[in-house]
Each structure stands twice: as structure tokens, then as C-alpha cells.
PDB file of N, CA and C in Angstrom:
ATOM      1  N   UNK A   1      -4.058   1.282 -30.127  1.00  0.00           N
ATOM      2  CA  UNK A   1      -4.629   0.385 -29.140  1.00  0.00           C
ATOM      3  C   UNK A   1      -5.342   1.251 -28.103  1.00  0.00           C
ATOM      4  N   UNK A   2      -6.729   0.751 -27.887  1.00  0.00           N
ATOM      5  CA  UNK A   2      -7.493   1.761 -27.027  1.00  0.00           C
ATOM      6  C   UNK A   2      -7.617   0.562 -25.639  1.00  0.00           C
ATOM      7  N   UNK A   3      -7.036   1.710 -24.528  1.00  0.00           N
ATOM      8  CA  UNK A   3      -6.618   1.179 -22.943  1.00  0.00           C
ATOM      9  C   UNK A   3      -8.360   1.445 -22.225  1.00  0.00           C
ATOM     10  N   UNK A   4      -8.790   0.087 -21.934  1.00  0.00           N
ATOM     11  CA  UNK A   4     -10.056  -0.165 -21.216  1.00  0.00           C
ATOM     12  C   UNK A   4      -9.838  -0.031 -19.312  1.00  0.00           C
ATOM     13  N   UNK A   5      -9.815   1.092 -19.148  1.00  0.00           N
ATOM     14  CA  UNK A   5      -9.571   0.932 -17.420  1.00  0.00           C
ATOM     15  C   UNK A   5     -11.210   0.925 -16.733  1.00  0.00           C
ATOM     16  N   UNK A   6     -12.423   0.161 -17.621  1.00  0.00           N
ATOM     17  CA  UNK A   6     -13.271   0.226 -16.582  1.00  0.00           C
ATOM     18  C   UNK A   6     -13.313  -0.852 -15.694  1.00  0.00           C
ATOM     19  N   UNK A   7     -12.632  -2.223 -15.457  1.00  0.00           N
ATOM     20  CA  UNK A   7     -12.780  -2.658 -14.472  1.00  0.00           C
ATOM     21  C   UNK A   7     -11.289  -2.432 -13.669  1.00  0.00           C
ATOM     22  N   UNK A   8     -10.999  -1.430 -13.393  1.00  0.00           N
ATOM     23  CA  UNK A   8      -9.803  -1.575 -12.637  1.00  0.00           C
ATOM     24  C   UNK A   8      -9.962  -0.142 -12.210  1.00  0.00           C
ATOM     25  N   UNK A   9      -9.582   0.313 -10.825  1.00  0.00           N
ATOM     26  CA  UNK A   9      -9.859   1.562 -10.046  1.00  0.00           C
ATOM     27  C   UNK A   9      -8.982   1.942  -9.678  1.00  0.00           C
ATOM     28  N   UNK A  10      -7.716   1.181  -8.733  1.00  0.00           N
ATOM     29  CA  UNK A  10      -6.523   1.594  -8.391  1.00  0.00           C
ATOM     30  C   UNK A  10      -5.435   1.659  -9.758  1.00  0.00           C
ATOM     31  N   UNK A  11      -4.961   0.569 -10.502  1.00  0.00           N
ATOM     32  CA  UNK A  11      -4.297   0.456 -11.756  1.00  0.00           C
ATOM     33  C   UNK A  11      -5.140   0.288 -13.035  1.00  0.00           C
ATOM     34  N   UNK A  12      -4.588   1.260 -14.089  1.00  0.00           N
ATOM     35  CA  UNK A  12      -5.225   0.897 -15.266  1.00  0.00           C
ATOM     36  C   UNK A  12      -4.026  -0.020 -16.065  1.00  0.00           C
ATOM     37  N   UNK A  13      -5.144  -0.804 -17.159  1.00  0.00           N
ATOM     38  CA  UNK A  13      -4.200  -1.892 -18.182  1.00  0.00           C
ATOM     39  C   UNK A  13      -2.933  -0.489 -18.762  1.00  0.00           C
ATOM     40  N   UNK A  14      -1.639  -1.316 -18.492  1.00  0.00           N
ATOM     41  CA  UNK A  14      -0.644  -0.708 -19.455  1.00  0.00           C
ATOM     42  C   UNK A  14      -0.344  -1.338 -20.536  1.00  0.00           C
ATOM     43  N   UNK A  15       0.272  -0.546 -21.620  1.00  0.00           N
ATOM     44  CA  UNK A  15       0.646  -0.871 -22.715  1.00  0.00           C
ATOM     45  C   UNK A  15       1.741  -1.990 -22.672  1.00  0.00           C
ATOM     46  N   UNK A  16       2.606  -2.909 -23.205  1.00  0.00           N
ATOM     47  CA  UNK A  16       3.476  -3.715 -22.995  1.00  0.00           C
ATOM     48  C   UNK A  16       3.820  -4.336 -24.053  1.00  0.00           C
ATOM     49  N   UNK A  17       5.381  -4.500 -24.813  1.00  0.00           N
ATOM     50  CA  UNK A  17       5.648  -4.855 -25.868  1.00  0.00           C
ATOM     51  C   UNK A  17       6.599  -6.167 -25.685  1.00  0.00           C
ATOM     52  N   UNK A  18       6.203  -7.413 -26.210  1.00  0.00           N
ATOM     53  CA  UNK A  18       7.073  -8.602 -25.697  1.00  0.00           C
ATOM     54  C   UNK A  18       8.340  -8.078 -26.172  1.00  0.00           C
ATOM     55  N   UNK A  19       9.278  -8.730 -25.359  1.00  0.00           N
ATOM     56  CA  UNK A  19      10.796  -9.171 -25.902  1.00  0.00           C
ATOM     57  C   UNK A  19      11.661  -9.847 -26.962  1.00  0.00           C
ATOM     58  N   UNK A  20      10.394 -10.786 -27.318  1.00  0.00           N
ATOM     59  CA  UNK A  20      10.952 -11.799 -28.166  1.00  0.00           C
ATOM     60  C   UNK A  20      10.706 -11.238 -29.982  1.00  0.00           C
ATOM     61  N   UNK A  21       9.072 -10.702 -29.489  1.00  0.00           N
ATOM     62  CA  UNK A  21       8.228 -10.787 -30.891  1.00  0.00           C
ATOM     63  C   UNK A  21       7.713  -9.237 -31.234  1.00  0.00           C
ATOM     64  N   UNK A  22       8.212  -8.207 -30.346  1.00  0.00           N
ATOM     65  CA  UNK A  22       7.247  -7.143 -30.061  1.00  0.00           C
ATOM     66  C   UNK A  22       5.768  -6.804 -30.307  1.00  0.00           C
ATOM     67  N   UNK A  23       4.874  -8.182 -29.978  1.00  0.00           N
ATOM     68  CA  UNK A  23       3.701  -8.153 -29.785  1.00  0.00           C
ATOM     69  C   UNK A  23       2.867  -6.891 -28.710  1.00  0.00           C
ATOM     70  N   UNK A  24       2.524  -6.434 -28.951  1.00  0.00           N
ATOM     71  CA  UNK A  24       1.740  -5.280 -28.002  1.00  0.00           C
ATOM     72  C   UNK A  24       0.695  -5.004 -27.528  1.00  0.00           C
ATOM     73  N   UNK A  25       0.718  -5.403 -26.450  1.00  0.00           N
ATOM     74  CA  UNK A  25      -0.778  -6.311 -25.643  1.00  0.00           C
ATOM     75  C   UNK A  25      -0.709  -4.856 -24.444  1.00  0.00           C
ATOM     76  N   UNK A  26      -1.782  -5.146 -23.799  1.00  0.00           N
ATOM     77  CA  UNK A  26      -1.942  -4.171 -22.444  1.00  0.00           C
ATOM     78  C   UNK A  26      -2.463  -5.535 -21.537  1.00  0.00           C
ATOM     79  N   UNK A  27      -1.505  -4.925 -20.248  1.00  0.00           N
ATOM     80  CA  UNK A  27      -1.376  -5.395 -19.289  1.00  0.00           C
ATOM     81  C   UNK A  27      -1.906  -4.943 -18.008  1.00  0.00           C
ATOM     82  N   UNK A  28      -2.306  -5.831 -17.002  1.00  0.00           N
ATOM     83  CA  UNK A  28      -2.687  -5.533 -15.159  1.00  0.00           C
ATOM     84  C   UNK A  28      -2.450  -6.792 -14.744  1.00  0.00           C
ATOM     85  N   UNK A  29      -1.128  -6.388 -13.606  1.00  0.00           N
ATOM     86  CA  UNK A  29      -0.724  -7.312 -12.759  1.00  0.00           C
ATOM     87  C   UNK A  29      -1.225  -7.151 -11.414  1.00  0.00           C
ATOM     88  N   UNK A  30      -2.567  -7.703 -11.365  1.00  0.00           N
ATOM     89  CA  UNK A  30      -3.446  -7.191 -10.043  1.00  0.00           C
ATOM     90  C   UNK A  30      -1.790  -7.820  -8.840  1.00  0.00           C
ATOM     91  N   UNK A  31      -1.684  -9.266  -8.815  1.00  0.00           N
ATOM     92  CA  UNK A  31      -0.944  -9.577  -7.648  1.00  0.00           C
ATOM     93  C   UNK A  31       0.065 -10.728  -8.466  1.00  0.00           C
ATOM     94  N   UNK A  32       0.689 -11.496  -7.763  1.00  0.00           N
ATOM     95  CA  UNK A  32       1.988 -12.272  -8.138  1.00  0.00           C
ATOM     96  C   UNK A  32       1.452 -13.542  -8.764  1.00  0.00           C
ATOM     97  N   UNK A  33       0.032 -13.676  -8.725  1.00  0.00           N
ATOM     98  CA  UNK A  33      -0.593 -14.596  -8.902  1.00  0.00           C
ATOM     99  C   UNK A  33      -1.644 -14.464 -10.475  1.00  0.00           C
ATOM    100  N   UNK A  34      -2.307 -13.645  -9.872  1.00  0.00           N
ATOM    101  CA  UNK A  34      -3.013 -12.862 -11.748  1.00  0.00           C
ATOM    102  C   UNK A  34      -2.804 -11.720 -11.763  1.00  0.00           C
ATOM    103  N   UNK A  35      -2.690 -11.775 -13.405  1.00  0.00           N
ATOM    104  CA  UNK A  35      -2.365 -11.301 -14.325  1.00  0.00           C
ATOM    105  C   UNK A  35      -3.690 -11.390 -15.897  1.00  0.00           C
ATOM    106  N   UNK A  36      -3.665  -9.807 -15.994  1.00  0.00           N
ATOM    107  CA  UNK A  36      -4.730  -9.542 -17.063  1.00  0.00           C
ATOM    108  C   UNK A  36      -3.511  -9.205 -18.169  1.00  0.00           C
ATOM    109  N   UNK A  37      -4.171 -10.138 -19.248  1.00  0.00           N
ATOM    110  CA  UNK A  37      -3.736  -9.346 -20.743  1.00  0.00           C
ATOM    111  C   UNK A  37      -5.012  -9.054 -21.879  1.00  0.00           C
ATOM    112  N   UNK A  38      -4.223  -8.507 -22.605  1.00  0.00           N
ATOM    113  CA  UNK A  38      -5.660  -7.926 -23.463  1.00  0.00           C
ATOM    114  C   UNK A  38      -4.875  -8.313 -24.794  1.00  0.00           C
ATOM    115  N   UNK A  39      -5.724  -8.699 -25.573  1.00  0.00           N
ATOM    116  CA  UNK A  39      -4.442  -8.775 -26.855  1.00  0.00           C
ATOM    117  C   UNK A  39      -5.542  -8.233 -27.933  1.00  0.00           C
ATOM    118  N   UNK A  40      -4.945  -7.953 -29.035  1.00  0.00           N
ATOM    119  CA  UNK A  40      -5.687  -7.628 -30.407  1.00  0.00           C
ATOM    120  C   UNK A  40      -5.045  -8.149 -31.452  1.00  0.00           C
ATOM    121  N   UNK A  41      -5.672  -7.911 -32.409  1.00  0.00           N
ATOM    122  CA  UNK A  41      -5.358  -8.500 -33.443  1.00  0.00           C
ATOM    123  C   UNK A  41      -4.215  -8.359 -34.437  1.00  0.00           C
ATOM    124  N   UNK A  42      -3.954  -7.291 -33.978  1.00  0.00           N
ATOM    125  CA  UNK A  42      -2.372  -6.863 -34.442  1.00  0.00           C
ATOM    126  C   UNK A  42      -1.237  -7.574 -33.293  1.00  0.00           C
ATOM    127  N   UNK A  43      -1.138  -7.912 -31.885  1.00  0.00           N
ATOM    128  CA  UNK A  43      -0.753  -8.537 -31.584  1.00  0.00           C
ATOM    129  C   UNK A  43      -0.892  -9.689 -31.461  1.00  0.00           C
ATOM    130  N   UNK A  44      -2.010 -10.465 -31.998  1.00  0.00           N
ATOM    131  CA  UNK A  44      -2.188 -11.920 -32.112  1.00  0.00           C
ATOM    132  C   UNK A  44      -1.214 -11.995 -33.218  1.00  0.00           C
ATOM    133  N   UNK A  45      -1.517 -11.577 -34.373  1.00  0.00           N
ATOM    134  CA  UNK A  45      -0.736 -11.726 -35.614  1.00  0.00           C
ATOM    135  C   UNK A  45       0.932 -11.711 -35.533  1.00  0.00           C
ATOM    136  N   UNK A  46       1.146 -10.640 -34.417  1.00  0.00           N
ATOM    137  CA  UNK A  46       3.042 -10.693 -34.639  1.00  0.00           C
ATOM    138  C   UNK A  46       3.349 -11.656 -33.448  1.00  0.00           C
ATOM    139  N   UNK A  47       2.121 -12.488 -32.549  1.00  0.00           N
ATOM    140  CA  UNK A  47       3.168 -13.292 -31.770  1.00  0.00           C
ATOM    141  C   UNK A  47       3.782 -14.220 -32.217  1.00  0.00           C
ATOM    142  N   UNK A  48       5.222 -14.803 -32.102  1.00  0.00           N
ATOM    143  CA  UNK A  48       5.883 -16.059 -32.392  1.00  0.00           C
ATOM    144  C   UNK A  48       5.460 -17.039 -32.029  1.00  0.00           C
ATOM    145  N   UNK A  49       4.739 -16.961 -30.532  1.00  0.00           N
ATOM    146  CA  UNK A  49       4.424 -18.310 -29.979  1.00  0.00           C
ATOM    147  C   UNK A  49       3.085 -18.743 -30.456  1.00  0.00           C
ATOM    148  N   UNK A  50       1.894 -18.221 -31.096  1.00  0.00           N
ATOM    149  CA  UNK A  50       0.801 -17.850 -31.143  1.00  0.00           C
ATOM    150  C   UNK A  50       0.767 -18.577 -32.262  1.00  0.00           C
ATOM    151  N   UNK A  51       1.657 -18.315 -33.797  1.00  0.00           N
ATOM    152  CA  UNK A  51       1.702 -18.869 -34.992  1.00  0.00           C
ATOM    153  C   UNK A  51       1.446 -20.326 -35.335  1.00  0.00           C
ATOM    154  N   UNK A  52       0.293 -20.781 -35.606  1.00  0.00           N
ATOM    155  CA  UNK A  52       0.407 -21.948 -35.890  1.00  0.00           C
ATOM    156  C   UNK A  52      -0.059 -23.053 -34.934  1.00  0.00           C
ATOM    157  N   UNK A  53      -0.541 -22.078 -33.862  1.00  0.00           N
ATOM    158  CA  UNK A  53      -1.156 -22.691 -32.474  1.00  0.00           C
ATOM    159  C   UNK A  53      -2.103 -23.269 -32.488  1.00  0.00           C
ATOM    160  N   UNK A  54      -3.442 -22.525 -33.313  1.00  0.00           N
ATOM    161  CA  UNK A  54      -4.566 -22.650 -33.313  1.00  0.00           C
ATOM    162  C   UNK A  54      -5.812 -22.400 -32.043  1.00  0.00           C
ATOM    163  N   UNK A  55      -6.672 -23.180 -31.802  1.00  0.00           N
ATOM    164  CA  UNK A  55      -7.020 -23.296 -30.435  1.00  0.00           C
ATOM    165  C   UNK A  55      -6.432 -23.795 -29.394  1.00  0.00           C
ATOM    166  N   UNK A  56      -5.710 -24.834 -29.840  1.00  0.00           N
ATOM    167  CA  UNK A  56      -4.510 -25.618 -28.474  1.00  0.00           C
ATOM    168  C   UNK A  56      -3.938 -24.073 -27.789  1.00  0.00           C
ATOM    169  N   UNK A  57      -3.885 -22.698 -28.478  1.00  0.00           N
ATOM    170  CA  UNK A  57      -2.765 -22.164 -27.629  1.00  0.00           C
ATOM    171  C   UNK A  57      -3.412 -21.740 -26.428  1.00  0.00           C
ATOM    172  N   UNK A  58      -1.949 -21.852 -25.375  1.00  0.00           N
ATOM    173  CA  UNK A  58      -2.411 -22.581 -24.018  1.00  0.00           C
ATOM    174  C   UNK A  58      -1.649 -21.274 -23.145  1.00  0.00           C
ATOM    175  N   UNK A  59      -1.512 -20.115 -23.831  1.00  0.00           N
ATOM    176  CA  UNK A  59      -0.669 -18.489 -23.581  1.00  0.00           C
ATOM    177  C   UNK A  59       0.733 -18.680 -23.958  1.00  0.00           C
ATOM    178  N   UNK A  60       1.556 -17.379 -23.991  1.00  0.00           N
ATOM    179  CA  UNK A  60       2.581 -16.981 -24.194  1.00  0.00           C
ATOM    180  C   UNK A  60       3.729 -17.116 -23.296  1.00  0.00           C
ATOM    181  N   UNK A  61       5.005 -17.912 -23.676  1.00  0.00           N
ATOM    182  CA  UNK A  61       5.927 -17.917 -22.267  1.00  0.00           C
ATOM    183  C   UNK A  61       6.359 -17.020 -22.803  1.00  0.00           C
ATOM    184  N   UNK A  62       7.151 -16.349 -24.049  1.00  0.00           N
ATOM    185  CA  UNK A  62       7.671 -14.984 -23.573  1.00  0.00           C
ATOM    186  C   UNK A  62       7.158 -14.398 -23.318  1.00  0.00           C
ATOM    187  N   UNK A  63       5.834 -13.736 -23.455  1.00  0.00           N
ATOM    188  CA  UNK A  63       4.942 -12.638 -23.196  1.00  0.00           C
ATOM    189  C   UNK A  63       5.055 -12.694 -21.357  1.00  0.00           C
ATOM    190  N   UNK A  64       4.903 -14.024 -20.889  1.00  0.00           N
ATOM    191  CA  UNK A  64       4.707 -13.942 -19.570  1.00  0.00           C
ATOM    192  C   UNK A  64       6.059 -13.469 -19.279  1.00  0.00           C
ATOM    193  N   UNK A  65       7.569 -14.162 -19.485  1.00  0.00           N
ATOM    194  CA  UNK A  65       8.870 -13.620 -19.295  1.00  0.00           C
ATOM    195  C   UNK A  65       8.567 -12.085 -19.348  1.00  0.00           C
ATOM    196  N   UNK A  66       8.153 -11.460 -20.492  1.00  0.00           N
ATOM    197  CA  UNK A  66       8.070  -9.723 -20.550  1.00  0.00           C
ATOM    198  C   UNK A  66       7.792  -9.217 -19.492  1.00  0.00           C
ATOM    199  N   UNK A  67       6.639  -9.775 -19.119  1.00  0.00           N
ATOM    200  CA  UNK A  67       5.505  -9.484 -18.238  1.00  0.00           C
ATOM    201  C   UNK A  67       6.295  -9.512 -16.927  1.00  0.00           C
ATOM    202  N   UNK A  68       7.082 -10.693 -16.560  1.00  0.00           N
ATOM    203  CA  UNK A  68       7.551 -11.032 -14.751  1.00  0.00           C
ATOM    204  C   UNK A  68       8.925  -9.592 -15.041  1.00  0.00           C
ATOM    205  N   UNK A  69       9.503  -9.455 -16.050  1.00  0.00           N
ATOM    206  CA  UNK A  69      10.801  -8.463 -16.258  1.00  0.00           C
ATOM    207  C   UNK A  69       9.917  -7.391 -15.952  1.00  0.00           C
ATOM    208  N   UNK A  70       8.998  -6.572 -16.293  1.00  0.00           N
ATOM    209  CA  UNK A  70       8.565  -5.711 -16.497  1.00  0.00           C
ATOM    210  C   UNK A  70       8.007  -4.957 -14.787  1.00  0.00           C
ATOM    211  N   UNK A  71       7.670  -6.217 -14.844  1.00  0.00           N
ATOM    212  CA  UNK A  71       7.224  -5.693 -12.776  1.00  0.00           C
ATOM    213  C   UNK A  71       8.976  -5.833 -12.134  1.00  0.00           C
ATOM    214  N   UNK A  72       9.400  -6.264 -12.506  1.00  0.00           N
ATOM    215  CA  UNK A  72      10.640  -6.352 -11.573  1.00  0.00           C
ATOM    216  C   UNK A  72      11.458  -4.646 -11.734  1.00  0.00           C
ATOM    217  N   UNK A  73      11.156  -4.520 -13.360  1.00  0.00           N
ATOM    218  CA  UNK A  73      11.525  -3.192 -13.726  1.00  0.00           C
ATOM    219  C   UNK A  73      10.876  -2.487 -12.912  1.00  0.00           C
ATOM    220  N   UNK A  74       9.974  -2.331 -12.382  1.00  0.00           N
ATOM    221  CA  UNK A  74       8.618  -1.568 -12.073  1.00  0.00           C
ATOM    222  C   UNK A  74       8.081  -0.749 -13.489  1.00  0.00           C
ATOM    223  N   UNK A  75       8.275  -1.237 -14.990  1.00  0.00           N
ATOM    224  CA  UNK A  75       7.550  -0.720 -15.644  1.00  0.00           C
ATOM    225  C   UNK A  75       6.112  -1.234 -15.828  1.00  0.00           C
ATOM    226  N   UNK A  76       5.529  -2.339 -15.385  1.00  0.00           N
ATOM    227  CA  UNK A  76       4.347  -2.658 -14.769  1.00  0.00           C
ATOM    228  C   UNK A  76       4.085  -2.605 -13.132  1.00  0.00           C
ATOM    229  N   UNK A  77       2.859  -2.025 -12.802  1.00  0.00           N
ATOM    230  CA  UNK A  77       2.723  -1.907 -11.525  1.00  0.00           C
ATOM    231  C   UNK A  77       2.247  -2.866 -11.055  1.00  0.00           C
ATOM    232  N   UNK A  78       2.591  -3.567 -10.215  1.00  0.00           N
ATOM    233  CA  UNK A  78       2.013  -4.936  -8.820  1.00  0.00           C
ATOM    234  C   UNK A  78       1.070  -4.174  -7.988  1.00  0.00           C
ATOM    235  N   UNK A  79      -0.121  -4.668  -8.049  1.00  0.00           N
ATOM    236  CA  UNK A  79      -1.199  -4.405  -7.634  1.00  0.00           C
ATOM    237  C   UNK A  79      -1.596  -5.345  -6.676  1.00  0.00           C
ATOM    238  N   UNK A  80      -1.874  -5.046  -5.188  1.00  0.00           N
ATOM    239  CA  UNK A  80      -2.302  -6.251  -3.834  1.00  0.00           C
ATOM    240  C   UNK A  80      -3.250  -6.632  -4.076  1.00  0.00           C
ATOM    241  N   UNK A  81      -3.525  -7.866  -3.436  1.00  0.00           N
ATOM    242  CA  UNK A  81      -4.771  -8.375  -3.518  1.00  0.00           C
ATOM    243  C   UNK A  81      -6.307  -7.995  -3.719  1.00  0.00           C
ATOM    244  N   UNK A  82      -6.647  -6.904  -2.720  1.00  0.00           N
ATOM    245  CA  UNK A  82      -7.416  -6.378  -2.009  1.00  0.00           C
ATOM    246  C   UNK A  82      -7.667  -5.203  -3.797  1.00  0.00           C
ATOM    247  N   UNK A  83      -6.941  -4.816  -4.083  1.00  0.00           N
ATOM    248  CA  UNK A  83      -6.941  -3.571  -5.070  1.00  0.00           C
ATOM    249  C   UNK A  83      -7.106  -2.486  -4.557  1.00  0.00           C
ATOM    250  N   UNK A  84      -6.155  -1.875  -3.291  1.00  0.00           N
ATOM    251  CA  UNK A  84      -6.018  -0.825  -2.435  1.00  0.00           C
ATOM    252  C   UNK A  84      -4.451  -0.154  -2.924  1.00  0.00           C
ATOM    253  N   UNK A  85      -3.988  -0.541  -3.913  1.00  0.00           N
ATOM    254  CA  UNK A  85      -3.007   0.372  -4.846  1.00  0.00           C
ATOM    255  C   UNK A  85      -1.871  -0.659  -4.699  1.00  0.00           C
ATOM    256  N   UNK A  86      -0.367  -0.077  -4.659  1.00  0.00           N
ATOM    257  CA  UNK A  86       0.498  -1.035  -5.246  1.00  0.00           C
ATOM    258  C   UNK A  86       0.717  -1.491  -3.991  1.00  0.00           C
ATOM    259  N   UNK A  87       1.383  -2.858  -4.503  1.00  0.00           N
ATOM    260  CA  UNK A  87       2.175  -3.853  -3.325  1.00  0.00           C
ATOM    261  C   UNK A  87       3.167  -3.148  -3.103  1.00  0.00           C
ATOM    262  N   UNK A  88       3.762  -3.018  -1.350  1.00  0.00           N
ATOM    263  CA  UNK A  88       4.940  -2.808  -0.790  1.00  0.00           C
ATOM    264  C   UNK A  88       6.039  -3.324  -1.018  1.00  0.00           C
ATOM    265  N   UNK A  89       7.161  -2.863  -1.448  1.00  0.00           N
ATOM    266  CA  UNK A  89       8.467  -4.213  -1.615  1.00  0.00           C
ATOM    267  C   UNK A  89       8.468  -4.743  -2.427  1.00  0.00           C
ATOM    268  N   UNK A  90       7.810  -4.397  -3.503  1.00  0.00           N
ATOM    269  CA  UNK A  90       8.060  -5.560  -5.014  1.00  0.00           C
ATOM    270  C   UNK A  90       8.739  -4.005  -5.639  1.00  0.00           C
TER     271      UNK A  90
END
């Protein structure tokens, strides 16, 4: 998986493997609010939730679960609004 950090200056997309399905998407959690994923085609294919979706699919709740664990871990970085580096206190 090749990591695209040209629109992002303070955080680049990290790598990130769901919980449920080990789908492996790259991630940027600019703030508490959005959230970038990137997916490919090797992780479209192993998601659980994804299977059988078609166009209706409407995103991933485990992927997002991964995703909220993962900043709490601080193995994703919380990025402020502004994109002046990480949020304080998360």
C-alpha cells in the first residue's frame, strides 16, 4: 500500500488494520469530526461490512470503531482543526 501525504502537511495518512476484518486502509484523523480513509482494493475485498453492499454501502462501523480505538490508543494522531499539528489532551 503506497501512503499519499500530498494533501496533508502536519500529519501524513497512516496505515490501519480493522478489528473485525483486518481490512487495511490508511488513515487521517484531521479532528473529532473528519476523518480521511483511503481504501484499495485489497481492502475493499476483505471488508465484512462491505460484502454484498454494493453501492448502498453507506461506510464501515467497525472500521470507524478501529478508527475512534486507535486515536484513543494514540496509534492514530488527532489532528486540530486549523492543521497546526496534534490536538492537546486527546
Amino acid at each position: 500500500m503506497r501512503v499519499d501525504n500530498r494533501l496533508t502537511d502536519s500529519a501524513p495518512m497512516r496505515p490501519l488494520t480493522c478489528d473485525r476484518c483486518a481490512a487495511r486502509v490508511l488513515v487521517r484523523k484531521s479532528s473529532l469530526q473528519q476523518t480521511s480513509v483511503q481504501w484499495d482494493g485489497r481492502a475493499v475485498a476483505r471488508c465484512a461490512e462491505r460484502e454484498g453492499a454494493g453501492a448502498a454501502f453507506d461506510g464501515c462501523g467497525s472500521m470507524r470503531d478501529t478508527i475512534r480505538e486507535a486515536v484513543l490508543r494514540g496509534t492514530i494522531e488527532l489532528v486540530d482543526d486549523d492543521g497546526g499539528g496534534p490536538a492537546s489532551g486527546s
